[in-house]
C-alpha atoms as a PDB file:
ATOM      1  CA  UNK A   1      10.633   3.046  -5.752  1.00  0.00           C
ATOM      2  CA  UNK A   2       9.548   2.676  -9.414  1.00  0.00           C
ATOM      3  CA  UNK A   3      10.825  -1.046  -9.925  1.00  0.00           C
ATOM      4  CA  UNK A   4       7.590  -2.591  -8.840  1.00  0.00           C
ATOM      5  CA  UNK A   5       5.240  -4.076 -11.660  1.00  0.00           C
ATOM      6  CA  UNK A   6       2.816  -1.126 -12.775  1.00  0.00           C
ATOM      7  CA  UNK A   7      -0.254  -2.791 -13.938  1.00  0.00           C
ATOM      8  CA  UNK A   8      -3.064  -4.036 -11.881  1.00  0.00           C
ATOM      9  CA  UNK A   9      -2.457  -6.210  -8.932  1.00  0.00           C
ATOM     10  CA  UNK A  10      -5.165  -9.023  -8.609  1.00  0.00           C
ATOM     11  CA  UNK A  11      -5.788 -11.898  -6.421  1.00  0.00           C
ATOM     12  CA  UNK A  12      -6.019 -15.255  -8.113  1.00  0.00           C
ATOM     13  CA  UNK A  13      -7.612 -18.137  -5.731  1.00  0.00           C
ATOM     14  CA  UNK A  14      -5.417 -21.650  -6.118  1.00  0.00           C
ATOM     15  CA  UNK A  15      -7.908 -23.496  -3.874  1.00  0.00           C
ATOM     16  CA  UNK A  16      -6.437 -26.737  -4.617  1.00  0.00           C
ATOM     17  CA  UNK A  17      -2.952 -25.746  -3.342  1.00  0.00           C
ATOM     18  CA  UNK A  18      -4.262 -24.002  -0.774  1.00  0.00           C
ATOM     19  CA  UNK A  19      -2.080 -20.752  -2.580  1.00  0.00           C
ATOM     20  CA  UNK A  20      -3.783 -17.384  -3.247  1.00  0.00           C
ATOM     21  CA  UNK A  21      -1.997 -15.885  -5.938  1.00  0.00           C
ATOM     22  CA  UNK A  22      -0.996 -12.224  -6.397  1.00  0.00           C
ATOM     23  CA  UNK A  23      -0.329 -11.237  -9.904  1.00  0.00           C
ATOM     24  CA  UNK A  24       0.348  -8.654 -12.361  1.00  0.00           C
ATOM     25  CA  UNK A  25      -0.323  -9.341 -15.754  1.00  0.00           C
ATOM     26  CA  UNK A  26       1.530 -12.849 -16.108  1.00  0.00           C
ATOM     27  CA  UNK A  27       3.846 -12.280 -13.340  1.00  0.00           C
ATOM     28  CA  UNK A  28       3.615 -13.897 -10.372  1.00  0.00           C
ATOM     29  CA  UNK A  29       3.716 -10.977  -7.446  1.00  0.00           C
ATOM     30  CA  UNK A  30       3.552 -13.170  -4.375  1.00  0.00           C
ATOM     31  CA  UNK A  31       1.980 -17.012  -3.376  1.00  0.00           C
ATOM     32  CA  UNK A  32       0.272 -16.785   0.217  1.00  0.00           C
ATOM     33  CA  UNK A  33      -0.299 -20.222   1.574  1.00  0.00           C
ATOM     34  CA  UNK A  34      -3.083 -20.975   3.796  1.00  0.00           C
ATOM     35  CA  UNK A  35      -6.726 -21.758   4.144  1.00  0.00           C
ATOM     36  CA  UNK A  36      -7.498 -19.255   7.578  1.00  0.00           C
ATOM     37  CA  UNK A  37      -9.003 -15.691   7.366  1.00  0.00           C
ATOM     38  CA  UNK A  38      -5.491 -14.143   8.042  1.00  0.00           C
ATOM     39  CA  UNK A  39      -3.947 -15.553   5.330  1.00  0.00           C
ATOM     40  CA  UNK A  40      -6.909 -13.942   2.947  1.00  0.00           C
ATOM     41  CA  UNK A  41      -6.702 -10.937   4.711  1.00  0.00           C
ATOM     42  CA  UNK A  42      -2.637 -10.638   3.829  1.00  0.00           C
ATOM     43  CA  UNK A  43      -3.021 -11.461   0.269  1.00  0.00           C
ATOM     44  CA  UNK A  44      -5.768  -8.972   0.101  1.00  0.00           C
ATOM     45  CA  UNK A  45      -3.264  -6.516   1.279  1.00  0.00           C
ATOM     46  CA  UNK A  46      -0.428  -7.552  -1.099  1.00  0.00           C
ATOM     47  CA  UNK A  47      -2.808  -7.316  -4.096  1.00  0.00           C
ATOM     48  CA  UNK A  48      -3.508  -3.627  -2.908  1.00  0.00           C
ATOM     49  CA  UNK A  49      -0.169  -2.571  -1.946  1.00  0.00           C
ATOM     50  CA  UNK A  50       0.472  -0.759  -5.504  1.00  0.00           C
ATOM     51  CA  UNK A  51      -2.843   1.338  -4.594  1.00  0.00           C
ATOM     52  CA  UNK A  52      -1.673   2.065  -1.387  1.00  0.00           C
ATOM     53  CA  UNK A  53       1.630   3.071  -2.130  1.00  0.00           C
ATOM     54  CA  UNK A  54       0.498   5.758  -5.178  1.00  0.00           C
ATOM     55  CA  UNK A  55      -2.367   6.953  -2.547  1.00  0.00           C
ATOM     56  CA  UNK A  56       0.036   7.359   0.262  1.00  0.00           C
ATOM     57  CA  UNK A  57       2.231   9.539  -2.708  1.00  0.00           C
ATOM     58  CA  UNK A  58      -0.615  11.266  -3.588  1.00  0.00           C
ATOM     59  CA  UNK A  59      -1.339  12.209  -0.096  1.00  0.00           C
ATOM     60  CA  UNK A  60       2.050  13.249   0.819  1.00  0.00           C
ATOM     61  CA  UNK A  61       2.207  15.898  -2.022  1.00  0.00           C
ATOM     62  CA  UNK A  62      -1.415  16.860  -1.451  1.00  0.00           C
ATOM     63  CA  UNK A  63       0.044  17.863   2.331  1.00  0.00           C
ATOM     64  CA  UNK A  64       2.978  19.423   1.468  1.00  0.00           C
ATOM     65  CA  UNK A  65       1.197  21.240  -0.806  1.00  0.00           C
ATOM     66  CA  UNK A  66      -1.719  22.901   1.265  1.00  0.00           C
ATOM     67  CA  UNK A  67       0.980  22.434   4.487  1.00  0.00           C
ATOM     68  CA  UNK A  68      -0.120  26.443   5.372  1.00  0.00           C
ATOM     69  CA  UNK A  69      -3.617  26.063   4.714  1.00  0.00           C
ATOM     70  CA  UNK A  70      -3.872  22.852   6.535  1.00  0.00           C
ATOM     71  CA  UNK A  71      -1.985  24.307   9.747  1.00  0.00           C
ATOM     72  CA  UNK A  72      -4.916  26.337  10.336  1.00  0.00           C
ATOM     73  CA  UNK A  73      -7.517  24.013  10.773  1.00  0.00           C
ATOM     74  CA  UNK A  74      -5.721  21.656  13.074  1.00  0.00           C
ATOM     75  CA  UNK A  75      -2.303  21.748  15.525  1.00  0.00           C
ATOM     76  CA  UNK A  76       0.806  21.483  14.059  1.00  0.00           C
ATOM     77  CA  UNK A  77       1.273  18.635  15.785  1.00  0.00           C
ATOM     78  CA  UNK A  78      -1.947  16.840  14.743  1.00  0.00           C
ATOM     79  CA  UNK A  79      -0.722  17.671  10.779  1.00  0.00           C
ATOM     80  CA  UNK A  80       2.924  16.469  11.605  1.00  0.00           C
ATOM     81  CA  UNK A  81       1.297  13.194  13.275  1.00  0.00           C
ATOM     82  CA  UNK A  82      -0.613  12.481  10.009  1.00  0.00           C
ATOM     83  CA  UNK A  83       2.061  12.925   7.725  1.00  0.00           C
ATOM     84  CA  UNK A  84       4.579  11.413   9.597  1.00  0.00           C
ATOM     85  CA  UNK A  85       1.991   8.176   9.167  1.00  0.00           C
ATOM     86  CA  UNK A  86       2.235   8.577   5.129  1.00  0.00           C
ATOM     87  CA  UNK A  87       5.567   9.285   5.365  1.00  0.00           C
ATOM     88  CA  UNK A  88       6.177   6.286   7.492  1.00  0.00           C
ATOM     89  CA  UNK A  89       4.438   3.958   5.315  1.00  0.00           C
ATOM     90  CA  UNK A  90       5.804   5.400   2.222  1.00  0.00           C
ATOM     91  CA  UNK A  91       9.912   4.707   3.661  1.00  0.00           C
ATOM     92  CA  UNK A  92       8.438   1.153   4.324  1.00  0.00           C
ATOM     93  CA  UNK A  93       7.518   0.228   0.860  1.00  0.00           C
ATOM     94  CA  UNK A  94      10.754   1.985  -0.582  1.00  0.00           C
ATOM     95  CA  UNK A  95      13.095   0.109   1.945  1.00  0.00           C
ATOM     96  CA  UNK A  96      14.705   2.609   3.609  1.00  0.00           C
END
């Protein structure tokens, strides 16, 4: 997934519309409508979705990459649990 707008993801607040406003730059990620905690707490997680998505990357080379190292501190079933997390969130956010 490298199609998604690379700069920094910020919330602007619309109060007047009752819109908070994800955005990158000058484009216009998402508009979440609303005035309840919820509906902060989802555009707070839009606007960090880029992070989320690089960290969950970062963290899925970082296992494969100490996979032999990691296996002896913890079950091989505790390791594939973990990863199977990042990887699951990873296939979200690419669409597959």
């Amino acid at each position: 997934m490298a199609n998604y707008a690379k700069g920094e993801w910020y919330l602007e607040l619309r109060p007047a519309d009752n819109v908070r406003r994800v955005r990158c730059d000058s484009e216009v990620i998402a508009d979440v409508f609303g005035t309840n905690a919820e509906d902060e707490a989802n555009a707070h997680l839009i606007a960090a979705s880029r992070e989320l998505y690089e960290a969950c990357k970062l963290m899925d080379t970082f296992i494969e990459s100490w996979l032999d190292v990691l296996l002896s501190n913890m079950t091989s079933e505790e390791l594939h649990q973990y990863h199977d997390v990042v990887k699951q969130a990873i296939a979200k956010v690419e669409g597959k």
